[in-house]
Structure formats: structure tokens, C-alpha cells
PDB file of N, CA and C in Angstrom:
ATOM      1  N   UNK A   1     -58.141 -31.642   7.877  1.00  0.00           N
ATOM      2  CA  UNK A   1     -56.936 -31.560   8.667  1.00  0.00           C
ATOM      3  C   UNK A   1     -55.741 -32.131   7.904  1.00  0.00           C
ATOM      4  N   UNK A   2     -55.927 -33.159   7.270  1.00  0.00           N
ATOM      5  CA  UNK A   2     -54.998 -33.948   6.372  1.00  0.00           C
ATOM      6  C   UNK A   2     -54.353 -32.723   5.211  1.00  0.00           C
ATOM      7  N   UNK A   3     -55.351 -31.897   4.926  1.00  0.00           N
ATOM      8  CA  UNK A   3     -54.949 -30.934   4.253  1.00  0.00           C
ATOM      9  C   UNK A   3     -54.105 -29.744   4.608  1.00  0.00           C
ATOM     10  N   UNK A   4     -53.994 -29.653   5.567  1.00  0.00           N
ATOM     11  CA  UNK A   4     -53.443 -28.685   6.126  1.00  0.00           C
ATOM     12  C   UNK A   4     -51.831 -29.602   6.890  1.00  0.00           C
ATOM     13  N   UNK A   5     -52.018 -30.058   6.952  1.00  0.00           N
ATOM     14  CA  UNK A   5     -50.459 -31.126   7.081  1.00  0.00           C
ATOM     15  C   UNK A   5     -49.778 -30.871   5.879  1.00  0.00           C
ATOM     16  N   UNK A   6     -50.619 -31.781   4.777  1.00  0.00           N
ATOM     17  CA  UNK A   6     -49.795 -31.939   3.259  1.00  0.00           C
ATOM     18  C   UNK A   6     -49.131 -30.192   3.021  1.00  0.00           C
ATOM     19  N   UNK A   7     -50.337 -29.199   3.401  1.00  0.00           N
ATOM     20  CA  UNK A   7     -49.477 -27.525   2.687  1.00  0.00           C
ATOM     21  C   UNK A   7     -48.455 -27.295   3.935  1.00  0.00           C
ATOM     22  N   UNK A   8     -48.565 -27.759   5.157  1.00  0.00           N
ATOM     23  CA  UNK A   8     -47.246 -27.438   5.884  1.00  0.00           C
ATOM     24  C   UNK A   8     -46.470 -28.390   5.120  1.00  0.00           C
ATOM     25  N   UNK A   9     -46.436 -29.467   5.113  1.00  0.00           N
ATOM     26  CA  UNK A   9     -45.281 -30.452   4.435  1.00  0.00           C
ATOM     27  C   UNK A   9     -44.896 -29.701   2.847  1.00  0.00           C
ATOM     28  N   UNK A  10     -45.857 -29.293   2.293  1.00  0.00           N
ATOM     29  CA  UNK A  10     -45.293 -28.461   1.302  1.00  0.00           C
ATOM     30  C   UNK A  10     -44.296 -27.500   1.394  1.00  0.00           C
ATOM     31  N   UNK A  11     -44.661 -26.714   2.284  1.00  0.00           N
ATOM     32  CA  UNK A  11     -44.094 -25.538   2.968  1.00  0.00           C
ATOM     33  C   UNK A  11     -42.952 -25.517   3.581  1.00  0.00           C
ATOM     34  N   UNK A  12     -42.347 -26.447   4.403  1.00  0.00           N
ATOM     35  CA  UNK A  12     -41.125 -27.140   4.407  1.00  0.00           C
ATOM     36  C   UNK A  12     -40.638 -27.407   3.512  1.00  0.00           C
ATOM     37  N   UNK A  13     -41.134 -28.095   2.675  1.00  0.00           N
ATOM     38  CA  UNK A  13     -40.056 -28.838   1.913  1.00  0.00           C
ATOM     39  C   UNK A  13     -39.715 -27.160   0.401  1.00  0.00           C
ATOM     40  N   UNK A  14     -40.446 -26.610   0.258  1.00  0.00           N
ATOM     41  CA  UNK A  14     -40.433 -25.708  -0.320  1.00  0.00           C
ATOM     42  C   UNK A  14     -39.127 -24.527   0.334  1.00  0.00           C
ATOM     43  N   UNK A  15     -39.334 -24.674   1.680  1.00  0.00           N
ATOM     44  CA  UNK A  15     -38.396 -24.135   2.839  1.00  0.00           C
ATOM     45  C   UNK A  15     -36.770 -24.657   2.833  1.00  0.00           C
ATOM     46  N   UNK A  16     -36.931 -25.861   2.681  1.00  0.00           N
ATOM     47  CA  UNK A  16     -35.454 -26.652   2.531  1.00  0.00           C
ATOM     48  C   UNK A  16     -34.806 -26.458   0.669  1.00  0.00           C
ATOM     49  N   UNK A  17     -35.786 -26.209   0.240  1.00  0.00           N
ATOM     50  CA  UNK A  17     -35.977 -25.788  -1.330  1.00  0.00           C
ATOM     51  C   UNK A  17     -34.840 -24.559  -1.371  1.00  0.00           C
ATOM     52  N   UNK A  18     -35.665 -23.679  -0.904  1.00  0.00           N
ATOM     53  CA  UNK A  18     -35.065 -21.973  -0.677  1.00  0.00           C
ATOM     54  C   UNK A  18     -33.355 -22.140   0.049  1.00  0.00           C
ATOM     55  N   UNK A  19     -34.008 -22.809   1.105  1.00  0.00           N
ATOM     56  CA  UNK A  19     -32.891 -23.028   1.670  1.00  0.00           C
ATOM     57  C   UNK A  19     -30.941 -23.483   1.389  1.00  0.00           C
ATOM     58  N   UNK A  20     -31.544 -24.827   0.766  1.00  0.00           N
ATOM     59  CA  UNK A  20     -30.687 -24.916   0.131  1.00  0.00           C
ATOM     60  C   UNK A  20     -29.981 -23.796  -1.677  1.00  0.00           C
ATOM     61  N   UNK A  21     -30.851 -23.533  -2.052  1.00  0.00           N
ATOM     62  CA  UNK A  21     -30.581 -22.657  -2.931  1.00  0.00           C
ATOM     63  C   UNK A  21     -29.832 -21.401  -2.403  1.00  0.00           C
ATOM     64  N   UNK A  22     -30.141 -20.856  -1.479  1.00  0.00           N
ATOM     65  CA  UNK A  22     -29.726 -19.847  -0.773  1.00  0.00           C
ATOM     66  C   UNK A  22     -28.073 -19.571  -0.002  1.00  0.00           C
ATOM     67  N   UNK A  23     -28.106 -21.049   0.474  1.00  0.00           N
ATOM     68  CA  UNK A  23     -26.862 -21.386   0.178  1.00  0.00           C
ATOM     69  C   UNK A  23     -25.961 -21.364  -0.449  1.00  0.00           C
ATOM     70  N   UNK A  24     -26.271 -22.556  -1.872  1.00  0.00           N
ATOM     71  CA  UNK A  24     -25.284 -22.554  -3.146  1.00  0.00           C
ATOM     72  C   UNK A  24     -24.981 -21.010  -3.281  1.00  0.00           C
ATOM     73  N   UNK A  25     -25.881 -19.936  -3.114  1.00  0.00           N
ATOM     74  CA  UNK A  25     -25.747 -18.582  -3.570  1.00  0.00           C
ATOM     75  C   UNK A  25     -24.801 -17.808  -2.784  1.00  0.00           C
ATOM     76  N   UNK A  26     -24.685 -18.151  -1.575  1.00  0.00           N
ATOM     77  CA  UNK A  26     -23.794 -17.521  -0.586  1.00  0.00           C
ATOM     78  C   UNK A  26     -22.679 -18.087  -0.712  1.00  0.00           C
ATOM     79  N   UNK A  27     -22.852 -19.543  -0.865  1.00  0.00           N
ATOM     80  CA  UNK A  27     -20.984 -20.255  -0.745  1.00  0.00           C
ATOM     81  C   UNK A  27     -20.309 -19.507  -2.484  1.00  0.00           C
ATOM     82  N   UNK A  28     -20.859 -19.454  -3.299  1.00  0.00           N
ATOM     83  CA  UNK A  28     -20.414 -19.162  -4.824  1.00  0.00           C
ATOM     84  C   UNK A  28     -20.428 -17.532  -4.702  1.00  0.00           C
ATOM     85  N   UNK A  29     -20.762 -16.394  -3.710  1.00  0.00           N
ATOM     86  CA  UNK A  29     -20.647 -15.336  -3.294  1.00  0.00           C
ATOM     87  C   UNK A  29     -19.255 -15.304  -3.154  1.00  0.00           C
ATOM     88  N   UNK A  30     -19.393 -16.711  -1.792  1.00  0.00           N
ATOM     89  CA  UNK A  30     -17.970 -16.155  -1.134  1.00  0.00           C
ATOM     90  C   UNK A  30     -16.813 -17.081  -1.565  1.00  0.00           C
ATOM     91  N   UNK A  31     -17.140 -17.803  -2.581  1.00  0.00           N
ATOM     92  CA  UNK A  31     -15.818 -17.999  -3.346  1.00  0.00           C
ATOM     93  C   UNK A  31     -15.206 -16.781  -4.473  1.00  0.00           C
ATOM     94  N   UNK A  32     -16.519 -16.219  -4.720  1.00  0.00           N
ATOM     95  CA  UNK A  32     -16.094 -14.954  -5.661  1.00  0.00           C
ATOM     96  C   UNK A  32     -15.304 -14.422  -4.718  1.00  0.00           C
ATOM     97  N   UNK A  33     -15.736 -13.512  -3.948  1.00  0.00           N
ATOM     98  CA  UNK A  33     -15.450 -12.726  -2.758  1.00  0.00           C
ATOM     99  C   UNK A  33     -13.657 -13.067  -2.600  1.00  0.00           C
ATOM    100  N   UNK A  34     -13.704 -14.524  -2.120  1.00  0.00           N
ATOM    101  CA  UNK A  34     -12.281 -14.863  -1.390  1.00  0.00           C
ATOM    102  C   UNK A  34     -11.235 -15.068  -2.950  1.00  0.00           C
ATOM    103  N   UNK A  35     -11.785 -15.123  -4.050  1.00  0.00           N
ATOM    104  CA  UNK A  35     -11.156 -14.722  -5.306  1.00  0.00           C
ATOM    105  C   UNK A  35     -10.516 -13.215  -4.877  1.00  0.00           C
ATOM    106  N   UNK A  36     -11.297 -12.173  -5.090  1.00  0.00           N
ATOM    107  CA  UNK A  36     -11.287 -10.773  -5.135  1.00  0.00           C
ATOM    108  C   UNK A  36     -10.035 -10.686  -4.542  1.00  0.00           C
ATOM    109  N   UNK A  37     -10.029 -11.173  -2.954  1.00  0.00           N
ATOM    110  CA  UNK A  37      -9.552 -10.806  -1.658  1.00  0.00           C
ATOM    111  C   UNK A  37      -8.189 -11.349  -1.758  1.00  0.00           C
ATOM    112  N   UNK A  38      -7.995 -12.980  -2.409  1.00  0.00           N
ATOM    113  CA  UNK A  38      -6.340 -12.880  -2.946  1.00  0.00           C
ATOM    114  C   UNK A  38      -5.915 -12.399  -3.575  1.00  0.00           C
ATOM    115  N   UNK A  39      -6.672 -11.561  -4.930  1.00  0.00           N
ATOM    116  CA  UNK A  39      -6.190 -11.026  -6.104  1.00  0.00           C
ATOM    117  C   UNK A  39      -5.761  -9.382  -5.604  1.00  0.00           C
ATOM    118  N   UNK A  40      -6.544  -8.867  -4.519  1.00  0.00           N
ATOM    119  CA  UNK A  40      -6.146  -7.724  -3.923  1.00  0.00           C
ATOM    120  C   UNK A  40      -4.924  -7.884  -2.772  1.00  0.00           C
ATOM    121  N   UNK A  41      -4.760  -9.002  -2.397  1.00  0.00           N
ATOM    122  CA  UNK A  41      -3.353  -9.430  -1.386  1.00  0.00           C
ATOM    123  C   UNK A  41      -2.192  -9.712  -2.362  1.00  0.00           C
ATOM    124  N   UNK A  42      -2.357 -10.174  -3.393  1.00  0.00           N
ATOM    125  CA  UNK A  42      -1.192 -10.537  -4.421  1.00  0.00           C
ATOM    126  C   UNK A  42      -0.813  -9.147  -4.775  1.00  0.00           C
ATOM    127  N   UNK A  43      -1.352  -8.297  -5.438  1.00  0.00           N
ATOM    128  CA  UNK A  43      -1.393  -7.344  -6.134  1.00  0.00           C
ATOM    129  C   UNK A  43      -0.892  -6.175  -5.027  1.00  0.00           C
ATOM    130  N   UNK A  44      -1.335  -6.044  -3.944  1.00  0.00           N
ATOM    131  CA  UNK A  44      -0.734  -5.645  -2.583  1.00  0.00           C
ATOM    132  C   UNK A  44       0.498  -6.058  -2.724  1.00  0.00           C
ATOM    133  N   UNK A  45       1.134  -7.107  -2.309  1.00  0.00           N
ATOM    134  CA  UNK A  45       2.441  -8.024  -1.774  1.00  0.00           C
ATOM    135  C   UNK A  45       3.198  -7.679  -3.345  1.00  0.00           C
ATOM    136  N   UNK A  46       2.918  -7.794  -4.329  1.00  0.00           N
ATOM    137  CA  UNK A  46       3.590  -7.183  -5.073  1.00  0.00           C
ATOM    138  C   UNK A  46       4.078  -5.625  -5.840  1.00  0.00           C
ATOM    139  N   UNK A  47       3.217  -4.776  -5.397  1.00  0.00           N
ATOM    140  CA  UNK A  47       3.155  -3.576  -4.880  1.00  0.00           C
ATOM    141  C   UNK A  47       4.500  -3.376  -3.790  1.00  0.00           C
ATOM    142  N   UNK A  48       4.063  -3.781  -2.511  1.00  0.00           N
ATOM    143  CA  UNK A  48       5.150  -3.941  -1.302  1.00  0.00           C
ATOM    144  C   UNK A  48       6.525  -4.200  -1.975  1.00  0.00           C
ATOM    145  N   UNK A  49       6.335  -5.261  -2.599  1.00  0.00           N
ATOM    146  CA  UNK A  49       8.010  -5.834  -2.802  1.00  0.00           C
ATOM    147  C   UNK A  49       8.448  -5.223  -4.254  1.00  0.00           C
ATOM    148  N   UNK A  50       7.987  -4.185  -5.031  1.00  0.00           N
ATOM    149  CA  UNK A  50       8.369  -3.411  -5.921  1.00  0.00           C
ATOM    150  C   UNK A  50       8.764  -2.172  -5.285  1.00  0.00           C
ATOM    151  N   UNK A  51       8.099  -1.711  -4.023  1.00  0.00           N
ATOM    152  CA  UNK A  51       8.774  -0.587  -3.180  1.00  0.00           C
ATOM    153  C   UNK A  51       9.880  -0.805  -2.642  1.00  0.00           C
ATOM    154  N   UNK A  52       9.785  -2.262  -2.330  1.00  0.00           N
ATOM    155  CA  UNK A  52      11.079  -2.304  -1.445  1.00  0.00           C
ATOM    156  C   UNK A  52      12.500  -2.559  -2.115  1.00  0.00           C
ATOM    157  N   UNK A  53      12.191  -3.013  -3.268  1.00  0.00           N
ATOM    158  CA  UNK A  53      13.224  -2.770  -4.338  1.00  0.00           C
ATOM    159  C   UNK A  53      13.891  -1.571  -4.422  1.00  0.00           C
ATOM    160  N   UNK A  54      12.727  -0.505  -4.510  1.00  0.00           N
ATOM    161  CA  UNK A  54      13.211   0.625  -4.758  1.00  0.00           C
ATOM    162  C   UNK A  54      14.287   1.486  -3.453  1.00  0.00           C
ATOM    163  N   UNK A  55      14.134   0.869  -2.402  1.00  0.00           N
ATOM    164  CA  UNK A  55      14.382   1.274  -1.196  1.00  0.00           C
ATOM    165  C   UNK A  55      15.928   1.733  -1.168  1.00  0.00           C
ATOM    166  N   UNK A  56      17.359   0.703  -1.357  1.00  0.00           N
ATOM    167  CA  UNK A  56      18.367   0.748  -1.761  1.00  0.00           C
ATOM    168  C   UNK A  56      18.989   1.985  -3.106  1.00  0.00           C
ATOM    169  N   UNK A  57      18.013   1.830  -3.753  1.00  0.00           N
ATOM    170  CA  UNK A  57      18.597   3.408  -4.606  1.00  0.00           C
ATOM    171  C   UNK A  57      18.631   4.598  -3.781  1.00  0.00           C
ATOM    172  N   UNK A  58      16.956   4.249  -3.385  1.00  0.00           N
ATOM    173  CA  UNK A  58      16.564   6.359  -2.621  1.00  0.00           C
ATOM    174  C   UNK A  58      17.249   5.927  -1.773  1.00  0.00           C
ATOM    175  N   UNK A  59      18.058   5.380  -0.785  1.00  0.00           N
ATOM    176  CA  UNK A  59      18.689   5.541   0.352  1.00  0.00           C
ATOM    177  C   UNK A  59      19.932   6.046  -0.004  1.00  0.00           C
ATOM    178  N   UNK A  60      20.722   5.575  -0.854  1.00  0.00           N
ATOM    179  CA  UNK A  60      21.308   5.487  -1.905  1.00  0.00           C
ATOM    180  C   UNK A  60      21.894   7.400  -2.218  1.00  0.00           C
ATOM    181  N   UNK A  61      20.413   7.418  -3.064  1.00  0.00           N
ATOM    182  CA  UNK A  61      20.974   8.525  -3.562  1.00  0.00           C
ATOM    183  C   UNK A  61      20.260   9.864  -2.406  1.00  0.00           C
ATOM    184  N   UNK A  62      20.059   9.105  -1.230  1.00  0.00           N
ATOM    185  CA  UNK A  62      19.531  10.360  -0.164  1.00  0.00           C
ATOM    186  C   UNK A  62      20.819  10.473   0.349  1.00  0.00           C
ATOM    187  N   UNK A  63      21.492   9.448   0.977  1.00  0.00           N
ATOM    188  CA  UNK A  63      22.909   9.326   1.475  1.00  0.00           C
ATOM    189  C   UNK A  63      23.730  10.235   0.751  1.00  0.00           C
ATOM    190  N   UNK A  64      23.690  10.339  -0.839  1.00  0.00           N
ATOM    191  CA  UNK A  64      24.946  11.463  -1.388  1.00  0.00           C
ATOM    192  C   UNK A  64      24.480  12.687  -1.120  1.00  0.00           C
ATOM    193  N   UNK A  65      23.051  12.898  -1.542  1.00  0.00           N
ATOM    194  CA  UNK A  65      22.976  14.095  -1.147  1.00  0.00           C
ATOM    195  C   UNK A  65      22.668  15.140   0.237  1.00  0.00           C
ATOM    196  N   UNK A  66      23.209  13.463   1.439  1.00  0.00           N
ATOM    197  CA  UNK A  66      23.454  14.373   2.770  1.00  0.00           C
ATOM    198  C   UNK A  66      24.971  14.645   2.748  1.00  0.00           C
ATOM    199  N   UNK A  67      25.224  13.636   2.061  1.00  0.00           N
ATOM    200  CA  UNK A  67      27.196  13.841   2.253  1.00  0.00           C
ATOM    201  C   UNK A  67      27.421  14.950   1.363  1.00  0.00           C
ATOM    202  N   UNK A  68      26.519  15.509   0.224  1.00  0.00           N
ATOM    203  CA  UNK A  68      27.430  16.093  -0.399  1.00  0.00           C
ATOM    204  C   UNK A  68      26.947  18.008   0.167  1.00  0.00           C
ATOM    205  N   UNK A  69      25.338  17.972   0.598  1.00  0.00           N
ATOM    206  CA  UNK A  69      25.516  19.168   1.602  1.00  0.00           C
ATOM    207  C   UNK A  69      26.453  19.079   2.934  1.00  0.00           C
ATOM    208  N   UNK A  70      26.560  18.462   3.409  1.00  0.00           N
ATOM    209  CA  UNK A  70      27.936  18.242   4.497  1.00  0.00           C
ATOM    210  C   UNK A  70      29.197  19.367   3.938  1.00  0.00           C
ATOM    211  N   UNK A  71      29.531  18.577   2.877  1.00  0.00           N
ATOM    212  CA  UNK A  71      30.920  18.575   3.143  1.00  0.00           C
ATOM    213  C   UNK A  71      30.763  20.121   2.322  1.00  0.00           C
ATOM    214  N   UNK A  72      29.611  20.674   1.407  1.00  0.00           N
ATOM    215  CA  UNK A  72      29.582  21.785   1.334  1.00  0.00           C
ATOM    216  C   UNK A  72      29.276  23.090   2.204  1.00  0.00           C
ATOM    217  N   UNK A  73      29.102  22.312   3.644  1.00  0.00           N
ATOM    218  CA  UNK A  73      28.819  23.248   4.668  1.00  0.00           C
ATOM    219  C   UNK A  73      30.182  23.254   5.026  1.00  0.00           C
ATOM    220  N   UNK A  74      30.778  22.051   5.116  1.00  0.00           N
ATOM    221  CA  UNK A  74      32.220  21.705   5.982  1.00  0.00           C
ATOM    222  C   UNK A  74      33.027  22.849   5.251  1.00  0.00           C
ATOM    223  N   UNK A  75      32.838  23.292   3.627  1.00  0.00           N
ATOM    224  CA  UNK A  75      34.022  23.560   2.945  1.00  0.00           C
ATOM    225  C   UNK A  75      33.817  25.320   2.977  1.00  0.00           C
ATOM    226  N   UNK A  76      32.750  25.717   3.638  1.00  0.00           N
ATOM    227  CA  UNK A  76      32.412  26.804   3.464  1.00  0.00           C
ATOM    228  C   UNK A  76      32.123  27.294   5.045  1.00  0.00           C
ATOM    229  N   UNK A  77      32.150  26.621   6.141  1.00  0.00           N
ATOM    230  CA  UNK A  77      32.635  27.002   7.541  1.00  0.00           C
ATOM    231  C   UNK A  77      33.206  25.851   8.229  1.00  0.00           C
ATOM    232  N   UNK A  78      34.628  26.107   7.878  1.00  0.00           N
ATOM    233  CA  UNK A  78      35.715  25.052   8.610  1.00  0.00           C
ATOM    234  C   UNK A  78      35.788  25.172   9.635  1.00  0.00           C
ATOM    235  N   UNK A  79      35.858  26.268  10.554  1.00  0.00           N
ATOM    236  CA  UNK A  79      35.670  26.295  11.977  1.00  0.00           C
ATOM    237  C   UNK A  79      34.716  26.037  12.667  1.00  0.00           C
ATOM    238  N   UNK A  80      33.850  26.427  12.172  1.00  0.00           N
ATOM    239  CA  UNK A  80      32.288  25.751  12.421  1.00  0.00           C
ATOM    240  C   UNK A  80      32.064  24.298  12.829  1.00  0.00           C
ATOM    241  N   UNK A  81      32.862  23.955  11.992  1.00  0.00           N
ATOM    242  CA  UNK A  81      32.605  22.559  11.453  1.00  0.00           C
ATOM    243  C   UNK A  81      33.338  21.834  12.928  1.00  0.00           C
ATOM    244  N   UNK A  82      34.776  22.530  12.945  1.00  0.00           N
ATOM    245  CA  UNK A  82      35.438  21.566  13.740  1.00  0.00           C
ATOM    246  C   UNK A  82      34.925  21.858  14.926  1.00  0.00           C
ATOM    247  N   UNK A  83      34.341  23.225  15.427  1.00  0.00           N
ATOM    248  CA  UNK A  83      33.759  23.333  16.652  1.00  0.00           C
ATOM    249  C   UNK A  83      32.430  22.198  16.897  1.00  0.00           C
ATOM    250  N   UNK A  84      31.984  22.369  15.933  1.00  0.00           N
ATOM    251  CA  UNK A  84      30.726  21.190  16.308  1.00  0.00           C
ATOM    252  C   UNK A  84      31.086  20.003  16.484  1.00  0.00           C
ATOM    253  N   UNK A  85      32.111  19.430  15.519  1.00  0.00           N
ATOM    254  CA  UNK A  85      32.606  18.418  15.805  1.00  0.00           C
ATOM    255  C   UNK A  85      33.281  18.139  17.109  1.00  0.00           C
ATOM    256  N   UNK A  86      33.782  18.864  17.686  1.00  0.00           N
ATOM    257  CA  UNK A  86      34.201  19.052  19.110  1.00  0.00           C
ATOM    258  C   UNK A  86      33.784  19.033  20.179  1.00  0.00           C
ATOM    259  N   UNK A  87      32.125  20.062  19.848  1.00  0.00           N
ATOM    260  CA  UNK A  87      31.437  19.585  20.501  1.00  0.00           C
ATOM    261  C   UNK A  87      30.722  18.287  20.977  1.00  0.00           C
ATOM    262  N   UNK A  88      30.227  17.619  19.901  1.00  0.00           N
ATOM    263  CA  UNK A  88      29.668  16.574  20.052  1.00  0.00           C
ATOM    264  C   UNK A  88      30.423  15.054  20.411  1.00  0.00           C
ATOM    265  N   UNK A  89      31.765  15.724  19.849  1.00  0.00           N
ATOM    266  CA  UNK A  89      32.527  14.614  20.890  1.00  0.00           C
ATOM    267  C   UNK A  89      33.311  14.580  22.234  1.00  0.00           C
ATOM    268  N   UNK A  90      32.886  15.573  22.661  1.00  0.00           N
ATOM    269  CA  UNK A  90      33.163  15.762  23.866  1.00  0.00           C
ATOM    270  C   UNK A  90      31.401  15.764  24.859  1.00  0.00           C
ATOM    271  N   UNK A  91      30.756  16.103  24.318  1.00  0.00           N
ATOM    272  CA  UNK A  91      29.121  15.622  24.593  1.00  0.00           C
ATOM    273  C   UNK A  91      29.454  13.860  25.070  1.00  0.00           C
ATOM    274  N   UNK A  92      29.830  13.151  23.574  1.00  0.00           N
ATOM    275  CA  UNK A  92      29.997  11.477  23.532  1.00  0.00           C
ATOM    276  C   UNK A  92      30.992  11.054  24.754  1.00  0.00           C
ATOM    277  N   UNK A  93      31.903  11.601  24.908  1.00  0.00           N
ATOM    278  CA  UNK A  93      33.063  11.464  25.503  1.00  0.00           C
ATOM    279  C   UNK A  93      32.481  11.526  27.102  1.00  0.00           C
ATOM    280  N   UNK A  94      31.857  12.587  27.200  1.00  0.00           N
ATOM    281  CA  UNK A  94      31.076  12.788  28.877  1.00  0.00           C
ATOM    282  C   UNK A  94      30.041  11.893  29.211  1.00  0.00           C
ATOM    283  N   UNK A  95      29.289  11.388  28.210  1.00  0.00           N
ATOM    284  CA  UNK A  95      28.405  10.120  28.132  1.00  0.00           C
ATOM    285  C   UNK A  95      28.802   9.191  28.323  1.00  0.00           C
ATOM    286  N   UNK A  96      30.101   8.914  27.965  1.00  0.00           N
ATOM    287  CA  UNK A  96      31.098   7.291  28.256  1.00  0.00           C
ATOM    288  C   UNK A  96      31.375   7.249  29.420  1.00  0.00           C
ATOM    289  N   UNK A  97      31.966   8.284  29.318  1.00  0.00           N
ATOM    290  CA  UNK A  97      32.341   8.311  31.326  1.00  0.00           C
ATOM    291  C   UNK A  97      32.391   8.251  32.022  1.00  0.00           C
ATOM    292  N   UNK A  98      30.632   8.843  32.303  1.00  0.00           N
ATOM    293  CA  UNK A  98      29.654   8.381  33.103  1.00  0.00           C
ATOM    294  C   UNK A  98      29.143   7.210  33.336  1.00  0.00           C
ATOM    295  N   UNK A  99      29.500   6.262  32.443  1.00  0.00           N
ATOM    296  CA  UNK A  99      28.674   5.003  32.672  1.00  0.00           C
ATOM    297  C   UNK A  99      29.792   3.849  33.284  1.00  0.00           C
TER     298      UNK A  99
END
């Protein structure tokens, strides 16, 4: 019977053995891991803030090239132009009014 104690007591302690090893292996996993996971958030966030740099040009140069079809619609139907314009402020104008 004594014998069979000592191989459970083996067996435990062989258990806390694993155990702890198993551990060290998971925490050094997930320090790799939480490495990875800032190096993919940095690399993200700097990504982001290299787009958003860019943001001010393309607005930039989207803005000329609504103004500059505009005013080539404006210059090529002037009546057009002022009718719509007429319209829509008299649309604005009936909207104020009302309130």
C-alpha cells in the first residue's frame, strides 16, 4: 500500500512538474502573441495616420475638379445654370419661411 501512495505522490508531483512547465509555455506564447498584436496596432495606427495625411490633398484636388466641371457646365449653359440656381433658391427660400 505504501507503494502505491509513493507512485501517486510521484504522479503529482510529476503533475505539478507538467504543470508548471506548461505554463512557462503559455505565458512566453502569449508574450510572443501580445508582441505580434502591438506590432500589428503600430503598423495599423501608422498606416491610418499616413492616410490621413493624405486626406487634405485628394480633397484638395477633388474640390478643383468639381469647381472646374461647374463652371464648365456654367460656361456652356448659362441659362441653365441661372435657372437652377433659381431654383434652388427659391426651394431654400420656401424652407426658411416655413419655419
Amino acid at each position: 500500500m505504501n507503494a502505491k501512495v509513493e507512485d501517486i505522490a510521484d504522479d503529482v508531483k510529476n503533475l505539478q512538474k507538467d504543470t508548471k512547465a506548461l505554463a512557462r509555455e503559455a505565458q512566453a506564447e502569449a508574450v510572443e502573441k501580445a508582441g505580434e498584436l502591438s506590432k500589428k496596432c503600430a503598423d495599423f495606427f501608422n498606416s491610418a495616420l499616413a492616410a490621413a495625411k493624405e486626406v487634405p490633398s485628394v480633397a484638395a484636388a477633388r474640390t478643383k475638379e468639381v469647381a472646374a466641371t461647374t463652371d464648365d457646365y456654367v460656361h456652356e449653359n448659362p441659362w441653365r445654370a441661372v435657372a437652377i440656381s433659381a431654383g434652388v433658391g427659391l426651394l431654400f427660400g420656401f424652407l426658411i419661411s416655413r419655419k
